[in-house]
Protein backbone atom coordinates (compact mmCIF):
# COMPACT_ATOMS: atom_id res chain seq x y z
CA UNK A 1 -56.03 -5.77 -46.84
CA UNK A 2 -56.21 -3.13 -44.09
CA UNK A 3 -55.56 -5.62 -41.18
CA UNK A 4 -52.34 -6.80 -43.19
CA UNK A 5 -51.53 -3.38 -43.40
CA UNK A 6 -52.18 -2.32 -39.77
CA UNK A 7 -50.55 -5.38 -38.68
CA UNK A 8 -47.17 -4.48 -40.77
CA UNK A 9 -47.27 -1.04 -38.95
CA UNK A 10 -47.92 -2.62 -35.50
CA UNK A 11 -45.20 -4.93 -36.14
CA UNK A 12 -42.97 -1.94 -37.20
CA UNK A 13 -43.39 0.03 -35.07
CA UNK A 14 -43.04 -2.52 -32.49
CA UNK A 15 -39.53 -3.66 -33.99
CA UNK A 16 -38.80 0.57 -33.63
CA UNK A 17 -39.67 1.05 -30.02
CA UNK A 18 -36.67 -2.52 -29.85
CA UNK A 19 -34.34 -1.04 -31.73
CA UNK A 20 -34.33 2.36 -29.73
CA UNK A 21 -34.18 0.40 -26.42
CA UNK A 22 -31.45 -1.72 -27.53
CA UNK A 23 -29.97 1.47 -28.98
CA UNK A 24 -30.73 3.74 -25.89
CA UNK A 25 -28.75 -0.01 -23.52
CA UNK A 26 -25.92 0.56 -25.61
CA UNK A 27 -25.22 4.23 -24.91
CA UNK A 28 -26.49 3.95 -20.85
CA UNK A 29 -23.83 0.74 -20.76
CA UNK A 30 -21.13 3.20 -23.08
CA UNK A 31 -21.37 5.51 -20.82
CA UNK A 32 -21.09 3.83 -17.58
CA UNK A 33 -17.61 1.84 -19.10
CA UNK A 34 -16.41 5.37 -20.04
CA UNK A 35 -17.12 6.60 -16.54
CA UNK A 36 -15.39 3.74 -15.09
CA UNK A 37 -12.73 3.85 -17.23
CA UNK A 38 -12.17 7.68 -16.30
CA UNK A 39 -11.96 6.68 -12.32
CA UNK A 40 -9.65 3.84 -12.87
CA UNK A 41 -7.10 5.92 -15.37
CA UNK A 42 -7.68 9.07 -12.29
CA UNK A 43 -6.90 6.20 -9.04
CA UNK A 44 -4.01 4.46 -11.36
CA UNK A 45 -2.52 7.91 -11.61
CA UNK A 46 -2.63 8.14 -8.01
CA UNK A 47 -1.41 4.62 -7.15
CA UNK A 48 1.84 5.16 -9.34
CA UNK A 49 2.15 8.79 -6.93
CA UNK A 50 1.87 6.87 -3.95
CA UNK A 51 5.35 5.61 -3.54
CA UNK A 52 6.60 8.71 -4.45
CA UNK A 53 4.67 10.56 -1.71
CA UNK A 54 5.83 7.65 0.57
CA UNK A 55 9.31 8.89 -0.01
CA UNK A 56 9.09 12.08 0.38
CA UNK A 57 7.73 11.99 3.51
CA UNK A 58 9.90 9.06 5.15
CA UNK A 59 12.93 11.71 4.13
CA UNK A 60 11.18 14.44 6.13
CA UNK A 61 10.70 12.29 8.90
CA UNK A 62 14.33 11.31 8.75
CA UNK A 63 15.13 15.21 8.22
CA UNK A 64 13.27 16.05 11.33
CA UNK A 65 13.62 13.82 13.43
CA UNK A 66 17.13 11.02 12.77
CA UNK A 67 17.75 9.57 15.71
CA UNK A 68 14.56 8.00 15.82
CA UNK A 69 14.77 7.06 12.11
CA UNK A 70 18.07 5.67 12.86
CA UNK A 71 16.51 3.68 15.76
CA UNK A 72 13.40 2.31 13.89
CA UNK A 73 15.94 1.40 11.07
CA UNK A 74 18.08 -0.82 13.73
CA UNK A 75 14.90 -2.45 15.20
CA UNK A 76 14.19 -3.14 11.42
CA UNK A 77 16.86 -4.76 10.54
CA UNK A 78 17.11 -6.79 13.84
CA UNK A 79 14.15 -7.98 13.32
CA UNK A 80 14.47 -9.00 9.65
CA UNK A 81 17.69 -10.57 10.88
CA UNK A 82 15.71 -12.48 13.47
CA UNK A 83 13.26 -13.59 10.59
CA UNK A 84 16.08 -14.80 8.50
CA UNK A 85 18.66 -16.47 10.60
CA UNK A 86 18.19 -20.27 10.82
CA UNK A 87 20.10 -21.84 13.90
């Protein structure tokens, strides 16, 4: 009766030491979404600031220095002109 006994215990405590691994995988793998999840909310926050940045810095460029502006905005458009036009 004592080897059933022991053997229930062993197999206990066997299915014990599973659970808390499983148990301990699910937090580790929890926490390591939830850490990703943190970055990609933090660099999504930046992406959507990025054209906004972009702006504000073409219109210093423009503020500083225009004539150039106004000369990379004709070699822009001649160019997209060139890309368009069909002959």
């Amino acid at each position: 009766m004592a080897t059933k006994s022991t053997q229930r215990e062993q197999s206990e405590d066997r299915i014990e030491r599973m659970s808390q691994s499983a148990h301990e995988a699910v937090d580790k793998a929890a926490s390591v979404a939830s850490d990703y999840a943190e970055r990609m909310s933090a660099k999504g926050e930046e992406w959507m600031a990025m054209p906004q940045d972009w702006m504000e810095t073409a219109r210093d460029y423009v503020r500083e220095k225009p004539f150039q502006a106004l000369g990379i905005a004709l070699a822009a458009g001649y160019l997209l002109h060139l890309i368009t036009s069909r002959d």
